[in-house]
C-alpha atoms as a PDB file:
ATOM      1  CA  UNK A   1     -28.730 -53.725 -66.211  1.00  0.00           C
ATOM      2  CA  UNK A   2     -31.729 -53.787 -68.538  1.00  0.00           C
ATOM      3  CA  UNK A   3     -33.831 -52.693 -66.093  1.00  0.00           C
ATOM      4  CA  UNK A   4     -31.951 -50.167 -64.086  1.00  0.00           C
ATOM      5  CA  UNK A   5     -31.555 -48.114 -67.634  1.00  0.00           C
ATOM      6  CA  UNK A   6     -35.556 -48.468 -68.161  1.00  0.00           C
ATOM      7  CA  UNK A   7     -35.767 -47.317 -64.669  1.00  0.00           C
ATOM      8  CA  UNK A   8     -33.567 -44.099 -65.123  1.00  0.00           C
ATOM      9  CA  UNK A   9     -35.298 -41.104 -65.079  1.00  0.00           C
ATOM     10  CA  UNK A  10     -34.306 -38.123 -67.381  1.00  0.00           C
ATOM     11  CA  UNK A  11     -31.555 -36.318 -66.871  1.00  0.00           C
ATOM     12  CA  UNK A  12     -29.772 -39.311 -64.674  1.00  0.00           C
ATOM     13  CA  UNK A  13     -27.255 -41.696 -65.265  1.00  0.00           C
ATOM     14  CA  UNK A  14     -25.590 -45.282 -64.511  1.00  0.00           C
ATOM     15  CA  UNK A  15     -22.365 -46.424 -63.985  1.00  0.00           C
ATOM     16  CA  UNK A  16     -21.398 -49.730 -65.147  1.00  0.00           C
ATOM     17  CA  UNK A  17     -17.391 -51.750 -64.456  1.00  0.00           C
ATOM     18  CA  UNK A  18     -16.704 -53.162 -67.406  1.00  0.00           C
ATOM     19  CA  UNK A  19     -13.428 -54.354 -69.908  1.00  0.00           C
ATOM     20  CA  UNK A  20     -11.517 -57.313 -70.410  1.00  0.00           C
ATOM     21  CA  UNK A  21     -11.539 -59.816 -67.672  1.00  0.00           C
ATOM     22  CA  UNK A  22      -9.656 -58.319 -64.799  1.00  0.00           C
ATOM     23  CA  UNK A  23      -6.941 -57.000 -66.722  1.00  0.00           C
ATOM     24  CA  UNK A  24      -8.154 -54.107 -68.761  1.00  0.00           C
ATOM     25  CA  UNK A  25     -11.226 -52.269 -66.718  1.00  0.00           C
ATOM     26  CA  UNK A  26     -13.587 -50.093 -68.720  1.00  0.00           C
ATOM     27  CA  UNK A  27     -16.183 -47.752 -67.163  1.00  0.00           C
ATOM     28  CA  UNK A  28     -19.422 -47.478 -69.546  1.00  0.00           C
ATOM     29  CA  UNK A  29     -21.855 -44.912 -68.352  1.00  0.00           C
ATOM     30  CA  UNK A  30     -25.186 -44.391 -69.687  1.00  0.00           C
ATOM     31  CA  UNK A  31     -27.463 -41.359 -69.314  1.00  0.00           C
ATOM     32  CA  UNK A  32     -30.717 -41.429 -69.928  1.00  0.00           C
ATOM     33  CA  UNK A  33     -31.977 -38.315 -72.807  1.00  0.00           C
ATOM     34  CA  UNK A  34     -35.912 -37.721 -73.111  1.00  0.00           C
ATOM     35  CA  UNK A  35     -36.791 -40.765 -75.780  1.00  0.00           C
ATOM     36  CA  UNK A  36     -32.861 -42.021 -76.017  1.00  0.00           C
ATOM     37  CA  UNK A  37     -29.554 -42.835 -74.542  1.00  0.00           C
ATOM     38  CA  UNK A  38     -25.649 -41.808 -74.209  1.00  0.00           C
ATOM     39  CA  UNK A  39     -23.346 -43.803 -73.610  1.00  0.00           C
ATOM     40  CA  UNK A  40     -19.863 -43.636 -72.866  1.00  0.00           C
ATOM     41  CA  UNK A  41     -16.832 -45.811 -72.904  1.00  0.00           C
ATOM     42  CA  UNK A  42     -14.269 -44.249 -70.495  1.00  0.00           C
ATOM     43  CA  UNK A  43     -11.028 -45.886 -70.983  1.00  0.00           C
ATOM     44  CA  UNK A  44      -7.435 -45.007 -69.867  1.00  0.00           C
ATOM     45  CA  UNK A  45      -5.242 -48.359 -70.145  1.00  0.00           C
ATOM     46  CA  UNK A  46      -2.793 -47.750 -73.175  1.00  0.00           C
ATOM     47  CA  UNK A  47      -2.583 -51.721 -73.582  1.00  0.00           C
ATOM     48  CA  UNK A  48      -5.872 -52.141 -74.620  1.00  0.00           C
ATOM     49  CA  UNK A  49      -8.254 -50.140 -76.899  1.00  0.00           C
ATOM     50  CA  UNK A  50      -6.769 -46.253 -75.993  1.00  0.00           C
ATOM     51  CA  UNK A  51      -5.160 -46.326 -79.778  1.00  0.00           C
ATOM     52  CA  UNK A  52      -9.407 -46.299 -80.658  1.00  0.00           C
ATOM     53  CA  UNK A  53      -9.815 -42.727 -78.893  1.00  0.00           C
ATOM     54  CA  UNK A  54      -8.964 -39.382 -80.318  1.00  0.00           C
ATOM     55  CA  UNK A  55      -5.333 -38.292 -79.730  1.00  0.00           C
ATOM     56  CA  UNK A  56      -3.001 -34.861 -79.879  1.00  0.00           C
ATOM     57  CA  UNK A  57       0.377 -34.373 -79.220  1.00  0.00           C
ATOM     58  CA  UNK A  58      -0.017 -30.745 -78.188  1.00  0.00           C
ATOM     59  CA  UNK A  59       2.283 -31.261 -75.321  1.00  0.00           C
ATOM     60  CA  UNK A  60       5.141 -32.945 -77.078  1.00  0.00           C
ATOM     61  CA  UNK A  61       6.255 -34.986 -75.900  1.00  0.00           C
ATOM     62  CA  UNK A  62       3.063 -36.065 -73.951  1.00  0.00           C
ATOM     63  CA  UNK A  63       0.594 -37.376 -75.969  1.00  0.00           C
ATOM     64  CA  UNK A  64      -3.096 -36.620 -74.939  1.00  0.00           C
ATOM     65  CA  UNK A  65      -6.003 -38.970 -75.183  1.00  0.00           C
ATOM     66  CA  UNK A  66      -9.543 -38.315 -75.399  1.00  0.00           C
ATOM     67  CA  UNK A  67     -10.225 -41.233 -72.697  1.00  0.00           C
ATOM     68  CA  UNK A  68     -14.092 -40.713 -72.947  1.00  0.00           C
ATOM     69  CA  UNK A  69     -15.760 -42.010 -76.292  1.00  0.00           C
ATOM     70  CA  UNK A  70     -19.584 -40.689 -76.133  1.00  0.00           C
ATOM     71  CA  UNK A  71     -22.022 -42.300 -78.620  1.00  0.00           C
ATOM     72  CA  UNK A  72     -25.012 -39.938 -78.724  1.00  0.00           C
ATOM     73  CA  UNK A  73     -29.071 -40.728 -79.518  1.00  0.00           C
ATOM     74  CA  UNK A  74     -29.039 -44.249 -78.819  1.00  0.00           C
ATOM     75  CA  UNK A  75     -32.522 -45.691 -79.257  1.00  0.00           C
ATOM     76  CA  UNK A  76     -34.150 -47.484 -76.495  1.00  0.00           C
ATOM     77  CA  UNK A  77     -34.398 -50.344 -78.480  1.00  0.00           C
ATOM     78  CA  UNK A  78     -30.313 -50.912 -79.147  1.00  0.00           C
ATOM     79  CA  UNK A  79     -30.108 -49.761 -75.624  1.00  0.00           C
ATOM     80  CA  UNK A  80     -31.860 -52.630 -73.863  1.00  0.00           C
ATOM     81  CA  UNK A  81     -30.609 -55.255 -76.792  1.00  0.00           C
ATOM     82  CA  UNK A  82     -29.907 -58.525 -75.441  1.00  0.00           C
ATOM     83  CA  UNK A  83     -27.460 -59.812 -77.883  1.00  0.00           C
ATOM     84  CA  UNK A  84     -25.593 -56.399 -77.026  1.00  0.00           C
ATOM     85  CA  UNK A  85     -25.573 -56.774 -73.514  1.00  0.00           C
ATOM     86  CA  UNK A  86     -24.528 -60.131 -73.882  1.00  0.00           C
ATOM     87  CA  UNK A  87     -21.279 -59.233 -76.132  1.00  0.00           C
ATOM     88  CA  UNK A  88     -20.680 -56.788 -72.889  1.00  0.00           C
ATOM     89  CA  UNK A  89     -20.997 -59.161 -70.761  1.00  0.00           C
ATOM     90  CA  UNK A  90     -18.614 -61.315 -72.366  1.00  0.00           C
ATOM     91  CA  UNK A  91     -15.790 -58.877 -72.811  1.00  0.00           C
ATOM     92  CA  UNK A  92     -15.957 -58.405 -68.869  1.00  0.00           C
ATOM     93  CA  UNK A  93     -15.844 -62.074 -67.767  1.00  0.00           C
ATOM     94  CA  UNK A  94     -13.605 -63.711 -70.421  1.00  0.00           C
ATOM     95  CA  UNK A  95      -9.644 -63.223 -70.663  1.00  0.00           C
ATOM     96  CA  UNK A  96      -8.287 -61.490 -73.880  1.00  0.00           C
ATOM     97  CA  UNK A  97      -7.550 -63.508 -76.407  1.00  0.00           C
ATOM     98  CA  UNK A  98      -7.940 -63.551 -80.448  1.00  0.00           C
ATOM     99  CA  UNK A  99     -11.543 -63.214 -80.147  1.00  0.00           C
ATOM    100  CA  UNK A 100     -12.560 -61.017 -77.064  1.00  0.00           C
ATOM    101  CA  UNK A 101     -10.116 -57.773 -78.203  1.00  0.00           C
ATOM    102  CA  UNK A 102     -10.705 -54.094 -78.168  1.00  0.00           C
ATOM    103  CA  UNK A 103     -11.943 -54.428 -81.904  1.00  0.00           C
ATOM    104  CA  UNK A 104     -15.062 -55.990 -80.826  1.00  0.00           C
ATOM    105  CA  UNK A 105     -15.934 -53.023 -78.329  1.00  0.00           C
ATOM    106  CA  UNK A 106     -14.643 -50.355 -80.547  1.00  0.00           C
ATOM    107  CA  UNK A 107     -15.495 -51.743 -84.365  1.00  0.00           C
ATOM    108  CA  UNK A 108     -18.748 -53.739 -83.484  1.00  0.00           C
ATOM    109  CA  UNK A 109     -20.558 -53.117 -80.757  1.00  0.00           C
ATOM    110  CA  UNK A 110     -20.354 -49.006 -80.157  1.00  0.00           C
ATOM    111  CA  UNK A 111     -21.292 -48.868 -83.969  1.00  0.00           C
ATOM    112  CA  UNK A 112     -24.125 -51.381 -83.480  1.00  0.00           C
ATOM    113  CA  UNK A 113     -25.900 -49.031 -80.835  1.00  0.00           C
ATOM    114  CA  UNK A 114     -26.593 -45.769 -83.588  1.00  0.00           C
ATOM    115  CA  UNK A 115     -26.009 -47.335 -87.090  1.00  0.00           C
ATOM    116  CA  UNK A 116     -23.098 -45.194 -87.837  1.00  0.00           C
ATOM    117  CA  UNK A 117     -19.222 -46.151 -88.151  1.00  0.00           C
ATOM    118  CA  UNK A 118     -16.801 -45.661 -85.519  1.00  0.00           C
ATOM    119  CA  UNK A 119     -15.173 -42.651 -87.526  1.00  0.00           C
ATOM    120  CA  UNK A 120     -18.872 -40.963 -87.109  1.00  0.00           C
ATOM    121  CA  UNK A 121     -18.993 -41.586 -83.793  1.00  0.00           C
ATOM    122  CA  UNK A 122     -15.776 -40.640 -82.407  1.00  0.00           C
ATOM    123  CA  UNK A 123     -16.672 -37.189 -84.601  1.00  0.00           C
ATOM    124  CA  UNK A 124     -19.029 -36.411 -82.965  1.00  0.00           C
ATOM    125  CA  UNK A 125     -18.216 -37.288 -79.535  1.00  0.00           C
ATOM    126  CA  UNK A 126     -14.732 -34.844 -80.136  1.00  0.00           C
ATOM    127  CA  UNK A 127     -17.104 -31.789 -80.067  1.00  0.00           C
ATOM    128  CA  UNK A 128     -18.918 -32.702 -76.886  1.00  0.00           C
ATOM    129  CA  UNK A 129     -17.929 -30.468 -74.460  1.00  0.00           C
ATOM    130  CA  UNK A 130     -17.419 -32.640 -71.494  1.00  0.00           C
ATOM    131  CA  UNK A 131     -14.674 -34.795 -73.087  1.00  0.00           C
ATOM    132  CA  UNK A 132     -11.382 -33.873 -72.848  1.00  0.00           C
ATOM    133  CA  UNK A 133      -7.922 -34.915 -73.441  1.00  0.00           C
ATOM    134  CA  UNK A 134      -6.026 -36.326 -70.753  1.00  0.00           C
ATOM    135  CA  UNK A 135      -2.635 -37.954 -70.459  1.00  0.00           C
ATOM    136  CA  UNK A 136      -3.559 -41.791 -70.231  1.00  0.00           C
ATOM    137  CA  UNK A 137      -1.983 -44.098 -67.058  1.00  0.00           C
ATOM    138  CA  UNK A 138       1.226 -45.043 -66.573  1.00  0.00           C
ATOM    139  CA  UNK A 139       0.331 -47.624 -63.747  1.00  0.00           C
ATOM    140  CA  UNK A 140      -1.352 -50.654 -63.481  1.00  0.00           C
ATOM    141  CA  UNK A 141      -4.576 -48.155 -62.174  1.00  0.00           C
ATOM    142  CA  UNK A 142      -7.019 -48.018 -64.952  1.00  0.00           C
ATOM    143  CA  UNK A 143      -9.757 -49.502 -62.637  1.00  0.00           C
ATOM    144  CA  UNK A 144      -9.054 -45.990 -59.951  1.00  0.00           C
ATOM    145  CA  UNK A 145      -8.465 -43.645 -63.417  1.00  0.00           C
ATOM    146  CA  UNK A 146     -11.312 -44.957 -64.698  1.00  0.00           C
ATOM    147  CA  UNK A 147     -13.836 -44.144 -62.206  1.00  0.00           C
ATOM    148  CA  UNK A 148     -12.113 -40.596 -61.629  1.00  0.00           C
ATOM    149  CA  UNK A 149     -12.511 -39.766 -65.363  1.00  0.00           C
ATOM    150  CA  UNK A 150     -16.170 -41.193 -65.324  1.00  0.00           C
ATOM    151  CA  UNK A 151     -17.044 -38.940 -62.155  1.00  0.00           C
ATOM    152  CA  UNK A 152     -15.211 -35.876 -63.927  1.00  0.00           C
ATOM    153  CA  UNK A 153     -17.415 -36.785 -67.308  1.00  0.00           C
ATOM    154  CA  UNK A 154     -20.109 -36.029 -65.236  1.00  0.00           C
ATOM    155  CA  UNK A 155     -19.703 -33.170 -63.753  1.00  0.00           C
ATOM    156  CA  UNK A 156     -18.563 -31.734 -66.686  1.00  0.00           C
ATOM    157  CA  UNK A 157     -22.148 -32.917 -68.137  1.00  0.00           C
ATOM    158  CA  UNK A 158     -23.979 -31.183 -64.814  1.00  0.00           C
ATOM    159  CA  UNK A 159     -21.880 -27.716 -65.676  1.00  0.00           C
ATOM    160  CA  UNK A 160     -18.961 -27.921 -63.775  1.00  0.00           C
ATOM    161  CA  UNK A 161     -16.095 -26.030 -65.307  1.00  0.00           C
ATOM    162  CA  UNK A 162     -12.897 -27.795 -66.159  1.00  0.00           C
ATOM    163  CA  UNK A 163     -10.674 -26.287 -63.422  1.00  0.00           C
ATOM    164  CA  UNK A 164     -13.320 -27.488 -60.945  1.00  0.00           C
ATOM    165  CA  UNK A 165     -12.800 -30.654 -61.710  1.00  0.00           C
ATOM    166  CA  UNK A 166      -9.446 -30.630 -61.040  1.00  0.00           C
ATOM    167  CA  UNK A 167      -9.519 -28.946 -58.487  1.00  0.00           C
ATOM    168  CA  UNK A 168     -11.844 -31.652 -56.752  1.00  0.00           C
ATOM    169  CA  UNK A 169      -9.930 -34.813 -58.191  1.00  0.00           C
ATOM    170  CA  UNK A 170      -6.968 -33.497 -56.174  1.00  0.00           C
ATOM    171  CA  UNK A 171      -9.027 -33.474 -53.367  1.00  0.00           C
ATOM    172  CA  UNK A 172     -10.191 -36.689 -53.964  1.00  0.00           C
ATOM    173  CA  UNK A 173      -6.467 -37.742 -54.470  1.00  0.00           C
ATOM    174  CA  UNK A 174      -5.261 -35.938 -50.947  1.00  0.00           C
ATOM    175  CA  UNK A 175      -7.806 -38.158 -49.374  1.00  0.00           C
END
């Protein structure tokens, strides 16, 4: 991983499976920003770590999630961090239990990356314009919603307007 994100070029980015085990898949993708990094935690399993992400209840009674958490202006340095990857790594292989939970993505890690507290960072990452609020899974799918919403993060990035992106996840659900 290390050096695939030294390798990106400006402007590009890299998807990476992640979560808990096999039971609660996270997508993280980074992007690569002149001198820094973004990176994003894409999430849309309610069981585990969604109660982290911004949420509005504009639709009562659906409750909306903001399934993409962006932290913004990561150094290089906290980007290629070993002990970090390694605390990844170790969320994705091991089964939840008391010590591999949500909290340790959400409260320690995301916070380690840009010295700021999760509060800051989920600030900021509500006025980036490619996040949006979606209504979280209802299936045992987050592995399928959470490449969709990483691929619609994206675009949204590139300049694709919302309704375009809809438009071309229901083509990507018809097929």
């Amino acid at each position: 991983v290390r050096a695939q994100l030294v390798a990106l070029s400006d402007g590009s980015s890299l998807f990476l499976p992640g979560g808990v085990g096999t039971t609660h898949p996270v997508l993280y993708v980074m992007e690569k920003e002149g001198e820094s990094y973004r990176f994003a935690v894409i999430n849309t399993d309610p069981n585990w770590g969604l109660e982290y992400h911004l949420a509005h209840a504009d639709s009562a009674p659906k409750i909306k999630y903001q399934t993409v958490v962006v932290v913004r202006d990561v150094p290089q340095e906290k980007m290629l961090d070993e002990a970090f990857w390694g605390m990844v790594y170790k969320l994705a292989v091991l089964p939840p239990d008391k010590f591999n939970k949500p909290v340790v993505l959400y409260d320690i890690l995301l916070p380690f990356l840009v010295d700021r507290p999760l509060e800051q960072i989920l600030y900021e990452s509500e006025q980036d314009a490619a996040v949006e609020y979606k209504t979280p899974q209802r299936s045992g799918t987050a592995a399928y919603r959470c490449l969709m919403q990483g691929c619609a993060y994206i675009l949204r990035r590139q300049g694709m307007s919302s309704a375009d992106v809809k438009r071309l996840g229901f083509c990507m659900k018809l097929q």
